[in-house]
C-alpha atoms as a PDB file:
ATOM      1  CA  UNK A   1       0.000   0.000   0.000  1.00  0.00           C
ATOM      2  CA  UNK A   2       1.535   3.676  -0.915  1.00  0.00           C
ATOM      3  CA  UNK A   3       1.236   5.883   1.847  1.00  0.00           C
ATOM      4  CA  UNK A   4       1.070   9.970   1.389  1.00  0.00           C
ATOM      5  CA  UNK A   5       4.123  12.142   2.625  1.00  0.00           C
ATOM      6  CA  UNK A   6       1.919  13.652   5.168  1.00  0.00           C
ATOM      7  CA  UNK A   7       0.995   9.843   6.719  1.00  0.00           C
ATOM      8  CA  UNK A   8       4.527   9.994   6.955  1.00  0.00           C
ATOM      9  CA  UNK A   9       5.258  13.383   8.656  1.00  0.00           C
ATOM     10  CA  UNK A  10       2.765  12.446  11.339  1.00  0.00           C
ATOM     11  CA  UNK A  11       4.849   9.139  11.885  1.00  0.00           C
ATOM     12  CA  UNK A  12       8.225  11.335  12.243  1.00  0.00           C
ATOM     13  CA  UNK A  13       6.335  13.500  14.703  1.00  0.00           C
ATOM     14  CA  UNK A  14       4.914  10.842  16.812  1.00  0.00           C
ATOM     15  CA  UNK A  15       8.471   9.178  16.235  1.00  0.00           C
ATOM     16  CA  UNK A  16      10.631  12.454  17.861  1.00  0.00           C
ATOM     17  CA  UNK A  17       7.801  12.438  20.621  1.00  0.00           C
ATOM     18  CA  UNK A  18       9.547   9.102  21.781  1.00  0.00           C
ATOM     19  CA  UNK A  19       6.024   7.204  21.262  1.00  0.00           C
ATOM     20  CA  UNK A  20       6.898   3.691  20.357  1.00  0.00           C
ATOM     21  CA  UNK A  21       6.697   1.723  17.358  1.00  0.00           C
ATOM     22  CA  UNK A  22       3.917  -0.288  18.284  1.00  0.00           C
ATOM     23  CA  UNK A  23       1.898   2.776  19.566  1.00  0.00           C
ATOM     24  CA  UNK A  24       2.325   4.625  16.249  1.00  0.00           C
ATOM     25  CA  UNK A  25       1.495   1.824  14.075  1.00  0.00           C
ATOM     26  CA  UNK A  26      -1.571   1.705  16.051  1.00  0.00           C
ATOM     27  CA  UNK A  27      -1.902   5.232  16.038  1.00  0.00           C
ATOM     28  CA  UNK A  28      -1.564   5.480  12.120  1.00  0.00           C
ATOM     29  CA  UNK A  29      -3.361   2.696  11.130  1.00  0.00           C
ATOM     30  CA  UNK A  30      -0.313   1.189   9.893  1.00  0.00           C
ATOM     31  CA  UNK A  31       1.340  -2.047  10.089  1.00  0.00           C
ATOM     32  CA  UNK A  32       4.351  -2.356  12.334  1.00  0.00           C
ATOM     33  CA  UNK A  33       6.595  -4.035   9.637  1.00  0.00           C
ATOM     34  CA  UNK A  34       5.171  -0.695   8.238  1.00  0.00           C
ATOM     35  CA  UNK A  35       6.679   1.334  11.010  1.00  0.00           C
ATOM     36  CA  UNK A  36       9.778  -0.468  10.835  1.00  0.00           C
ATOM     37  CA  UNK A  37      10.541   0.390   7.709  1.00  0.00           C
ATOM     38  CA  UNK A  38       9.697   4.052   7.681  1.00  0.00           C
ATOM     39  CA  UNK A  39      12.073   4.325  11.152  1.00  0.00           C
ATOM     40  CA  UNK A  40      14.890   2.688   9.211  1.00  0.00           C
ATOM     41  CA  UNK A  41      14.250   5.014   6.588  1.00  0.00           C
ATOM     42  CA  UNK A  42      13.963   8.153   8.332  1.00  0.00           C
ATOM     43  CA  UNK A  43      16.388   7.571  10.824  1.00  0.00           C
ATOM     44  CA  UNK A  44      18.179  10.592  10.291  1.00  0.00           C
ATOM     45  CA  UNK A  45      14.946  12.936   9.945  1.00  0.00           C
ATOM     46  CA  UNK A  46      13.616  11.633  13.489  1.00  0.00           C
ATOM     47  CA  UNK A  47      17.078  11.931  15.178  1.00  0.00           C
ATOM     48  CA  UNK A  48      16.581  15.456  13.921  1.00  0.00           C
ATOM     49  CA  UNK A  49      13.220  15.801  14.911  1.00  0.00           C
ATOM     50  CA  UNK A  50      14.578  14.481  18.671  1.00  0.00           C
ATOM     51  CA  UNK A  51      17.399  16.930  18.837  1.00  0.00           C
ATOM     52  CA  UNK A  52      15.048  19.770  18.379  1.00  0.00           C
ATOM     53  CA  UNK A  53      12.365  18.767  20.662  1.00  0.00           C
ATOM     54  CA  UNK A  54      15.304  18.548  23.146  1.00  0.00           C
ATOM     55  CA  UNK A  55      16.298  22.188  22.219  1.00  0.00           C
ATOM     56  CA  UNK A  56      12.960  23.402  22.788  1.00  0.00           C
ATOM     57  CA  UNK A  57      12.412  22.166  26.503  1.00  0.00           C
ATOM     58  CA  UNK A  58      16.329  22.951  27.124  1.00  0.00           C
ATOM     59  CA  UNK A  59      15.512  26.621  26.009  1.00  0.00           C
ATOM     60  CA  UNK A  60      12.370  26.974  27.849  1.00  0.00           C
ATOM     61  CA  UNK A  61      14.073  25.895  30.823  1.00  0.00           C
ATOM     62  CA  UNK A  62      16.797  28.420  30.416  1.00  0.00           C
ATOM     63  CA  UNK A  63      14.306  30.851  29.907  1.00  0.00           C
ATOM     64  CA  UNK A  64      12.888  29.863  33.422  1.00  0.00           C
ATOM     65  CA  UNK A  65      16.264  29.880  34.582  1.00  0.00           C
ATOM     66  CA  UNK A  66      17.208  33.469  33.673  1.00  0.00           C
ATOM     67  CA  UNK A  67      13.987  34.917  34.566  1.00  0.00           C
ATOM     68  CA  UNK A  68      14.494  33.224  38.017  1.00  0.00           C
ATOM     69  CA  UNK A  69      18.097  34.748  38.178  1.00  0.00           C
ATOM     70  CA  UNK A  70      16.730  38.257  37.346  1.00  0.00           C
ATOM     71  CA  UNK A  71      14.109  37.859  40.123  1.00  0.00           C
ATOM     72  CA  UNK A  72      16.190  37.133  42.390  1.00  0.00           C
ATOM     73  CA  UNK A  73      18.953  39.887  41.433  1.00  0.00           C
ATOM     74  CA  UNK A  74      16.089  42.386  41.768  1.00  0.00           C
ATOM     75  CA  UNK A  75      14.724  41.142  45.348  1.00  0.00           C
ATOM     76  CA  UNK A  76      18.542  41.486  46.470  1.00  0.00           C
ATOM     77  CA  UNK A  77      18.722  44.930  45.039  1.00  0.00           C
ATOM     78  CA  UNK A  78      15.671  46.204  47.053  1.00  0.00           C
ATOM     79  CA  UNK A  79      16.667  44.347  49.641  1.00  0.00           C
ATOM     80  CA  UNK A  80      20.140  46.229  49.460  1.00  0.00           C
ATOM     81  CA  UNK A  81      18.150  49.711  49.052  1.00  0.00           C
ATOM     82  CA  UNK A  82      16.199  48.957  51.991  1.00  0.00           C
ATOM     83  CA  UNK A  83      19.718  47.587  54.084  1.00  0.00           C
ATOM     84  CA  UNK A  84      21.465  51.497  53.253  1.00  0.00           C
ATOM     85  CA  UNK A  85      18.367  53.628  54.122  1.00  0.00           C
ATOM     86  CA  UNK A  86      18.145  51.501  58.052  1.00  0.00           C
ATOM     87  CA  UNK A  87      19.503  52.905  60.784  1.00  0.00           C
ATOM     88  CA  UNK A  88      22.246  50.094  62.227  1.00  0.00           C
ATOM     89  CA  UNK A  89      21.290  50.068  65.235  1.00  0.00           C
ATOM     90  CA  UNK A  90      17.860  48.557  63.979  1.00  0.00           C
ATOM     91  CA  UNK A  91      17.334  44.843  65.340  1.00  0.00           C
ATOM     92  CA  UNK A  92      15.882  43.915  61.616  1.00  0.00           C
ATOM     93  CA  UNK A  93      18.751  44.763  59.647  1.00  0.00           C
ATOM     94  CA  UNK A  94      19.696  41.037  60.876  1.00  0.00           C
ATOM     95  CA  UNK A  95      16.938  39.728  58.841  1.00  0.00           C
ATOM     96  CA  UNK A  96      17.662  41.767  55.575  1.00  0.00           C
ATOM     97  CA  UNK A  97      21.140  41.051  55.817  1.00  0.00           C
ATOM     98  CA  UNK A  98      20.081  36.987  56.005  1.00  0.00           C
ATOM     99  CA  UNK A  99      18.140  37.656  53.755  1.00  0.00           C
ATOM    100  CA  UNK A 100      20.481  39.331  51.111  1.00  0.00           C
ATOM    101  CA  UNK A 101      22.484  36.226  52.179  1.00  0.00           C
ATOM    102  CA  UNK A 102      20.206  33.626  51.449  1.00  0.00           C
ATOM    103  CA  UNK A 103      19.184  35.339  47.695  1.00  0.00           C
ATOM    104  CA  UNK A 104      23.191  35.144  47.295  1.00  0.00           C
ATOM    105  CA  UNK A 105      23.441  31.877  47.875  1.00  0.00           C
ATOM    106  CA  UNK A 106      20.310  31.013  45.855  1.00  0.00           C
ATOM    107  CA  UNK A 107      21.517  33.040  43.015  1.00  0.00           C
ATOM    108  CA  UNK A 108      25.232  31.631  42.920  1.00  0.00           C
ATOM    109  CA  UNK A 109      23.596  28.082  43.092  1.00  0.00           C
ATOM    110  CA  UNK A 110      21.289  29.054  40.233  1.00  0.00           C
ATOM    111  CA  UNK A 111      24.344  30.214  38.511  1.00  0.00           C
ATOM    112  CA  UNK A 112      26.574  27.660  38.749  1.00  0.00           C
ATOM    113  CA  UNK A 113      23.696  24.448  38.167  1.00  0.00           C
ATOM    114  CA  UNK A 114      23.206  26.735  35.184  1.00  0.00           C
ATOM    115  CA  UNK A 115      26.786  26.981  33.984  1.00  0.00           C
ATOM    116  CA  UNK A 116      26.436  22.846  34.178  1.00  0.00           C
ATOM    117  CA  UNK A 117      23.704  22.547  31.449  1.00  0.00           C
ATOM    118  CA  UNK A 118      24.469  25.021  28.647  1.00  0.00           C
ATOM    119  CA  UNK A 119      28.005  26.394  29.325  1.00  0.00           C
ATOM    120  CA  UNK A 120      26.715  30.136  28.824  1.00  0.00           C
ATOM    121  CA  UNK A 121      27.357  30.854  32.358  1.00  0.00           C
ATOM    122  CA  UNK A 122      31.254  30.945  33.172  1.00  0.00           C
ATOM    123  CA  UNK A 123      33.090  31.128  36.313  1.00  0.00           C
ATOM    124  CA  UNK A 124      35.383  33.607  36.192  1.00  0.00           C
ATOM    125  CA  UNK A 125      37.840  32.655  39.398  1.00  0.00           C
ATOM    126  CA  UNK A 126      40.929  34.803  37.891  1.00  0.00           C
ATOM    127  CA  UNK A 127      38.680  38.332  38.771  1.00  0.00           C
ATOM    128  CA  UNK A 128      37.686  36.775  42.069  1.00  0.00           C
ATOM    129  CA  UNK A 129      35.095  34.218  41.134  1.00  0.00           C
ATOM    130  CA  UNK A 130      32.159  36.327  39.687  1.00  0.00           C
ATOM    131  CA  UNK A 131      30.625  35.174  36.925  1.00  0.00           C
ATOM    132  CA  UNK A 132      31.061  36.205  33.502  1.00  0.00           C
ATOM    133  CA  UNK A 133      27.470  36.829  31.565  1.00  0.00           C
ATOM    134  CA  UNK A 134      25.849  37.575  28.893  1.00  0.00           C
ATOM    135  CA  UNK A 135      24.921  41.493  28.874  1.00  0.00           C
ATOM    136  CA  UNK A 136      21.123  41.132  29.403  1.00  0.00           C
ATOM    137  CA  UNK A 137      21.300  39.127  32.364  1.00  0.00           C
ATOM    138  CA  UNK A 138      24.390  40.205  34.411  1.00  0.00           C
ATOM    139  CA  UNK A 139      23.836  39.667  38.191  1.00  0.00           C
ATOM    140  CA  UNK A 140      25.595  40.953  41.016  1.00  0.00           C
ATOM    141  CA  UNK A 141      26.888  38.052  43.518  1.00  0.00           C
ATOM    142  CA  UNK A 142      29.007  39.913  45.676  1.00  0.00           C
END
């Protein structure tokens, strides 16, 4: 039986989804020898397919991640603001300054788990370990 080209693009996008062969013959109304065959053939066009899905949810989550990072830089900025206009002698300045400690932390971990996954994040130990970023997302980690 002679199958249409767009039977076949919905078997290379069930395919990248990781659905399995068996599912998508079903799926399809194919056979699975069927399925087989088309996988074999379009090997390289699902591997494809699979990288870019991949790309997608990694950039998404980098998204999330820089978002989160900018968040966070801003809270420790107000935080900051709020630190210089206290008198010291103030019993909460304890709290902002854990505070401005704890989004440190949070941000350098953020930072650094980031710097694991896509390498766009660099640790810059030779100007006393802050982080080298891209321009639209610097953050201060003093």
């Amino acid at each position: 039986m002679a199958y249409n080209r767009e039977m076949k693009e919905k078997f290379l996008d069930l395919k990248a989804t990781g659905l399995s062969i068996n599912k998508i013959a079903v799926a399809l109304g194919i056979s699975r020898t069927t399925a087989l065959r088309w996988a074999a053939q379009l090997q390289e066009q699902i591997e494809t397919r699979e990288s870019l899905a991949v790309e997608e949810i990694l950039e998404r989550h980098r998204l999330k991640r820089v978002a989160e990072i900018e968040d966070i830089a801003a809270m420790r900025e107000k935080i900051r603001e709020a630190i210089k206009a206290r008198d010291f002698n103030n019993e909460s300045l304890r709290e902002l300054m854990s505070l401005d400690k704890h989004f440190g932390e949070r941000s350098e971990k953020l930072i650094i788990g980031y710097s694991a996954h896509s390498g766009h994040y660099v640790r810059d130990l030779e100007h006393g370990g802050r982080y080298a970023l891209p321009e639209e997302v610097r953050v201060n980690i003093d």
